[in-house]
N, C-alpha and C. Protein backbone atom coordinates (compact mmCIF):
# COMPACT_ATOMS: atom_id res chain seq x y z
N UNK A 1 0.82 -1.19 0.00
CA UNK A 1 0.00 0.00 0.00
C UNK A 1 0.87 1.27 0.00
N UNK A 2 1.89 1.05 0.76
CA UNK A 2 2.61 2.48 0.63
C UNK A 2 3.37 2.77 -0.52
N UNK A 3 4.09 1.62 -1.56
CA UNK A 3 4.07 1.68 -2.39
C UNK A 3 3.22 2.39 -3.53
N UNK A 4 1.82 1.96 -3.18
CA UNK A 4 1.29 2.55 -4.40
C UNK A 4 1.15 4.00 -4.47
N UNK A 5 1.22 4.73 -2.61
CA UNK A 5 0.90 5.83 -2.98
C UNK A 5 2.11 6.69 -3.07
N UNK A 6 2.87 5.75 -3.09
CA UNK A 6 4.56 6.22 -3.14
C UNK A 6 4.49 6.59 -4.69
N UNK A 7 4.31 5.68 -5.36
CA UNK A 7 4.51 5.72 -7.02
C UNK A 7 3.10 6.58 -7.52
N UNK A 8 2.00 7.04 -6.57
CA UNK A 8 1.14 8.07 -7.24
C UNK A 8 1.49 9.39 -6.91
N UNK A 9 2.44 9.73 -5.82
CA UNK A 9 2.55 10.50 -5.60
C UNK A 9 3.69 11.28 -6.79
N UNK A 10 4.90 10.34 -7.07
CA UNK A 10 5.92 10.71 -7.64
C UNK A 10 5.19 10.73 -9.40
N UNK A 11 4.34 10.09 -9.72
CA UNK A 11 3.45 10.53 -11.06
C UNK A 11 2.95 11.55 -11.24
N UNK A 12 2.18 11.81 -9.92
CA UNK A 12 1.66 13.42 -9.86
C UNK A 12 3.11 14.64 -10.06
N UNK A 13 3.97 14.23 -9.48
CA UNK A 13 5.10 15.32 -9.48
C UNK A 13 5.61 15.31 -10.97
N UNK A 14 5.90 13.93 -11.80
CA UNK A 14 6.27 14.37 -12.69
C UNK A 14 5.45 14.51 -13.95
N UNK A 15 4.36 14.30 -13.69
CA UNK A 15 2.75 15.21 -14.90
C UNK A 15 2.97 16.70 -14.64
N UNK A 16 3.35 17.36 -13.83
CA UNK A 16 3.53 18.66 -14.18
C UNK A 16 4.16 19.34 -14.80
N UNK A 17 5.67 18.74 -15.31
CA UNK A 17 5.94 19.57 -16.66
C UNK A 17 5.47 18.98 -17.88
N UNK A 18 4.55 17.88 -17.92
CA UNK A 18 3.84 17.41 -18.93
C UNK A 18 2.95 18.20 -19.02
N UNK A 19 1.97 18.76 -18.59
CA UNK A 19 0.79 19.75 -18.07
C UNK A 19 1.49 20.85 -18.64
N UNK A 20 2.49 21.45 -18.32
CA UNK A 20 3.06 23.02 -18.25
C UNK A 20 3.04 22.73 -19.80
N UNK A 21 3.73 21.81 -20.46
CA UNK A 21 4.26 21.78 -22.19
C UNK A 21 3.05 21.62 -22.68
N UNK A 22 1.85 21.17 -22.31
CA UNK A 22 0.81 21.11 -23.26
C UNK A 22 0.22 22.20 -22.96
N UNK A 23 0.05 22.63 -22.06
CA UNK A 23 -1.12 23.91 -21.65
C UNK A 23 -0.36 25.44 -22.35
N UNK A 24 1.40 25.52 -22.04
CA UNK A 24 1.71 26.66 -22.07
C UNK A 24 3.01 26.47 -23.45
N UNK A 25 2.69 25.49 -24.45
CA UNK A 25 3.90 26.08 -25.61
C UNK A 25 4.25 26.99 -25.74
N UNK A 26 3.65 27.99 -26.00
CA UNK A 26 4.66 29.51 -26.16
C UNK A 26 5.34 29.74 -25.32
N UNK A 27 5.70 29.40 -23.94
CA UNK A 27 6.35 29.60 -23.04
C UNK A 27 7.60 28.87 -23.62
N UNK A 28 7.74 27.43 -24.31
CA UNK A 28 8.89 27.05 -24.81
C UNK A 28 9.29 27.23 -25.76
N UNK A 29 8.61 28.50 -26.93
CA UNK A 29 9.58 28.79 -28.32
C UNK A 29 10.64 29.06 -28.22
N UNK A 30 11.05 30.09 -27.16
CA UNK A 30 12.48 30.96 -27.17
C UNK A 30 13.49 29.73 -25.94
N UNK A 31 14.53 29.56 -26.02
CA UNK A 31 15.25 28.85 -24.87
C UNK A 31 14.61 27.78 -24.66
N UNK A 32 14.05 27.01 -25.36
CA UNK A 32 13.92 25.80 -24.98
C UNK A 32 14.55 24.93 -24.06
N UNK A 33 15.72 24.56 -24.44
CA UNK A 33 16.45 23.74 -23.66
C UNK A 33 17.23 24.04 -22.08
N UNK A 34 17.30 25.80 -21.91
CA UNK A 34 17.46 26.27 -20.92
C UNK A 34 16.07 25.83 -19.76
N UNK A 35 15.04 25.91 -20.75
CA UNK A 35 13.29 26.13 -19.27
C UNK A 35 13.40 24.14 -19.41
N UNK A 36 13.97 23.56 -20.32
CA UNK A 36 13.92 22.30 -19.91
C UNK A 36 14.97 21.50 -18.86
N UNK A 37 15.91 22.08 -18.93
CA UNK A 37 17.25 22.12 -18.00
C UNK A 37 16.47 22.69 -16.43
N UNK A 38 15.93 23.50 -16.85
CA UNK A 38 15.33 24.20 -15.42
C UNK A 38 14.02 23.02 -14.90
N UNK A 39 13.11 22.36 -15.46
CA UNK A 39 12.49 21.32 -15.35
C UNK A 39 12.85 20.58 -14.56
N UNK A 40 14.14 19.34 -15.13
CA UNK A 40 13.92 18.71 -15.13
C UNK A 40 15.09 18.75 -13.51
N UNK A 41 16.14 20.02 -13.43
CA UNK A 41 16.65 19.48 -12.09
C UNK A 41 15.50 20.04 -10.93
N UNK A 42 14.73 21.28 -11.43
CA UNK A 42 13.63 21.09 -10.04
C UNK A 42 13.20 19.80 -9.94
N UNK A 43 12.48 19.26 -11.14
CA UNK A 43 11.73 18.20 -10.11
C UNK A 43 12.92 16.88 -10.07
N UNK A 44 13.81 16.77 -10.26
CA UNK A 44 14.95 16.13 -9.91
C UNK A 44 15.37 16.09 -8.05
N UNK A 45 15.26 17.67 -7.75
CA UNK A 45 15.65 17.96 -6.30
C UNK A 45 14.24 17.17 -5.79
N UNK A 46 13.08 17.89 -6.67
CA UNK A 46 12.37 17.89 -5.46
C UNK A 46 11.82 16.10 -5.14
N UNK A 47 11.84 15.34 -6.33
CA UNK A 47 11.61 14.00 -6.08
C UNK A 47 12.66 13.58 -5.18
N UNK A 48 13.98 13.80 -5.50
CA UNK A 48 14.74 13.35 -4.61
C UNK A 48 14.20 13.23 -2.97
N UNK A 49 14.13 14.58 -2.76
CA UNK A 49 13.77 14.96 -1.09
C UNK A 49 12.74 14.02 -1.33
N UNK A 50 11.81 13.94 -1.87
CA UNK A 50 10.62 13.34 -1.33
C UNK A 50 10.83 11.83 -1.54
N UNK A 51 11.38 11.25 -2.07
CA UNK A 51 12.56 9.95 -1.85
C UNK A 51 13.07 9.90 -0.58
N UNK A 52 13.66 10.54 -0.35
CA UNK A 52 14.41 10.39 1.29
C UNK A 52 13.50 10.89 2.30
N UNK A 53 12.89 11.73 1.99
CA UNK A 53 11.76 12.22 3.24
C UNK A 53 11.03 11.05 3.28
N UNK A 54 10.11 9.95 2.37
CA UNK A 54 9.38 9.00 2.15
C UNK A 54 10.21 8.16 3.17
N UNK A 55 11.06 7.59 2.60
CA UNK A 55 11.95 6.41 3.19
C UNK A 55 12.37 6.61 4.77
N UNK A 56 12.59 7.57 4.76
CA UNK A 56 13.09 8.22 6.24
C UNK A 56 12.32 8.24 7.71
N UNK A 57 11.32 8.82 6.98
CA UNK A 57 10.16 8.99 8.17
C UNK A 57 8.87 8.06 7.88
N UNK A 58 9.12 6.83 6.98
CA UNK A 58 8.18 5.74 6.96
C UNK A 58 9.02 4.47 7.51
N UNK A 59 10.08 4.61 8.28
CA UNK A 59 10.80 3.23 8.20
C UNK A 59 10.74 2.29 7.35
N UNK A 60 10.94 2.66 6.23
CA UNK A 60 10.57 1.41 5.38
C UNK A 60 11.64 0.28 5.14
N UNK A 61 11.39 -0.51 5.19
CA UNK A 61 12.35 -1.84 5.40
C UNK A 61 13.68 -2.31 4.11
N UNK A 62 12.39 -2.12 3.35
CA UNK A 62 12.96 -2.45 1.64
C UNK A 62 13.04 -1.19 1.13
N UNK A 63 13.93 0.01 1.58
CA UNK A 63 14.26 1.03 0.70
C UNK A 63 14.83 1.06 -0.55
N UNK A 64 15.33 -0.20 -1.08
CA UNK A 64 16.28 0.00 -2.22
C UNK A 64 14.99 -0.38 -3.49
N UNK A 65 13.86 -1.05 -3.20
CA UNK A 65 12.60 -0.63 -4.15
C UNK A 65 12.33 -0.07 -4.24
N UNK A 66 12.02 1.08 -3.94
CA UNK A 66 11.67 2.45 -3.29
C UNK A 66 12.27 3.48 -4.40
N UNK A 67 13.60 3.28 -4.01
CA UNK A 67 14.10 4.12 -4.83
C UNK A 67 14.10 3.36 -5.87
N UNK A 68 14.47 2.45 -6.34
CA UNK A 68 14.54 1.73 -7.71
C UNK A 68 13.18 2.25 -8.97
N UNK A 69 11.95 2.20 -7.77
CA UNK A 69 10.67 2.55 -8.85
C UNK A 69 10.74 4.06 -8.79
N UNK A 70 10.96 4.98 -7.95
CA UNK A 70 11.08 6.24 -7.59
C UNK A 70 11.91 6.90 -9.38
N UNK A 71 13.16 6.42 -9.68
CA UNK A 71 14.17 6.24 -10.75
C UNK A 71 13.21 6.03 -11.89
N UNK A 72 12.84 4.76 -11.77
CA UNK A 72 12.08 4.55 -13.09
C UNK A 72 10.82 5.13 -13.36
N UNK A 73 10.16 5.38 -12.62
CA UNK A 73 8.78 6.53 -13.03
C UNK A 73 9.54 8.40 -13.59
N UNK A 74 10.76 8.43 -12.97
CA UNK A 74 11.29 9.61 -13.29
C UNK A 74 11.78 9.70 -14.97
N UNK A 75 12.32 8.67 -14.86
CA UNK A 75 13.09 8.41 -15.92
C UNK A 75 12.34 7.85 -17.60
N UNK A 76 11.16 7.28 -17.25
CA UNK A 76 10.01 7.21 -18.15
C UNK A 76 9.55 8.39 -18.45
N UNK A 77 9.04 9.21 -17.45
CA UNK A 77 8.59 10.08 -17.52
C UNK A 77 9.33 11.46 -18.08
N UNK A 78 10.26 11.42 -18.04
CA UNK A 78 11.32 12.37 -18.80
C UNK A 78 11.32 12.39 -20.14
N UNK A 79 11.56 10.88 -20.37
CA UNK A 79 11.24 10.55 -21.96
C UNK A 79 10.16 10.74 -22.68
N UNK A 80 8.93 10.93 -21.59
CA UNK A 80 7.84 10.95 -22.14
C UNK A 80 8.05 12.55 -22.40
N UNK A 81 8.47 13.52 -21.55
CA UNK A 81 8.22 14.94 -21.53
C UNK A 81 9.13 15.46 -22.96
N UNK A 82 10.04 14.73 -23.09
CA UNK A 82 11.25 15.21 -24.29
C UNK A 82 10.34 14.94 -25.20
N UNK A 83 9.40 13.81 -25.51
CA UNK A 83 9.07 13.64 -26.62
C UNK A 83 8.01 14.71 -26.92
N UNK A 84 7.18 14.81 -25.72
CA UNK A 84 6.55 16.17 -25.72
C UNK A 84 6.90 17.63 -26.16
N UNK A 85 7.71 17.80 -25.32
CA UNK A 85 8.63 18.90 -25.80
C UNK A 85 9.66 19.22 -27.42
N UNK A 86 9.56 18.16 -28.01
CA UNK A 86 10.09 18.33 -29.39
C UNK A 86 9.24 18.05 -30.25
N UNK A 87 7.97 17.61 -29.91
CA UNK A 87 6.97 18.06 -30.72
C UNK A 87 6.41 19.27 -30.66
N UNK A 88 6.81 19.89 -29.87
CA UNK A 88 5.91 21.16 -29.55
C UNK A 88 7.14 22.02 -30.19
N UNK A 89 8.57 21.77 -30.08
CA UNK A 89 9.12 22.24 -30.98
C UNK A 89 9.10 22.84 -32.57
N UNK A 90 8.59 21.33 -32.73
CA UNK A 90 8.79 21.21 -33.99
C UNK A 90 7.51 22.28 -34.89
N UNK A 91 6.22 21.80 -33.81
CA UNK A 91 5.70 22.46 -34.24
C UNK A 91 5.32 24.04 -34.30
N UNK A 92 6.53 24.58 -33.89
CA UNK A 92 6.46 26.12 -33.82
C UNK A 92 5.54 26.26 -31.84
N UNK A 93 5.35 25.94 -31.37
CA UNK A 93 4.75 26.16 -30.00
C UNK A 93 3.53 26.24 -30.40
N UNK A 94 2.66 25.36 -31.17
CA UNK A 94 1.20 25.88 -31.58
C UNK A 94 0.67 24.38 -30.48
């Protein structure tokens, strides 16, 4: 159980620069890769903390799952946002 809301929580964190690229393209015509650089280490820090804050103050036994799925929802999810983001490229920010 804590798992699951471990891995809904860290989905919710990283749908928000999915959200930001669909709702706000024009925000990424100019500097693209600078506001994506800026993305991706905020929510980099901030999953982190909430990785160790999770693990920390839940005693959790099996931490090294934890982080293992923590990694891979990030890391999917990145790929998913790049692909996002270079379509929105491509297409002029429309």
């Amino acid at each position: 159980m804590k798992l699951a809301i471990y891995s809904v929580i860290i989905l919710s964190i990283c749908l928000i620069p999915i959200i930001a690229i669909k709702f706000q393209p024009s925000y990424f015509k100019k500097n693209y890769f600078q506001k994506h650089i800026l993305f991706f280490f905020t929510k980099l820090i901030i999953i982190s903390m909430f990785i160790y804050i999770f693990i920390s103050n839940l005693s959790i036994s099996n931490s090294k799952l934890f982080i293992i799925v923590g990694c891979f929802i990030c890391v999917v999810f990145h790929f998913i946002e790049g692909f996002i983001l270079q379509r929105t490229i491509i297409d002029n920010g429309k």
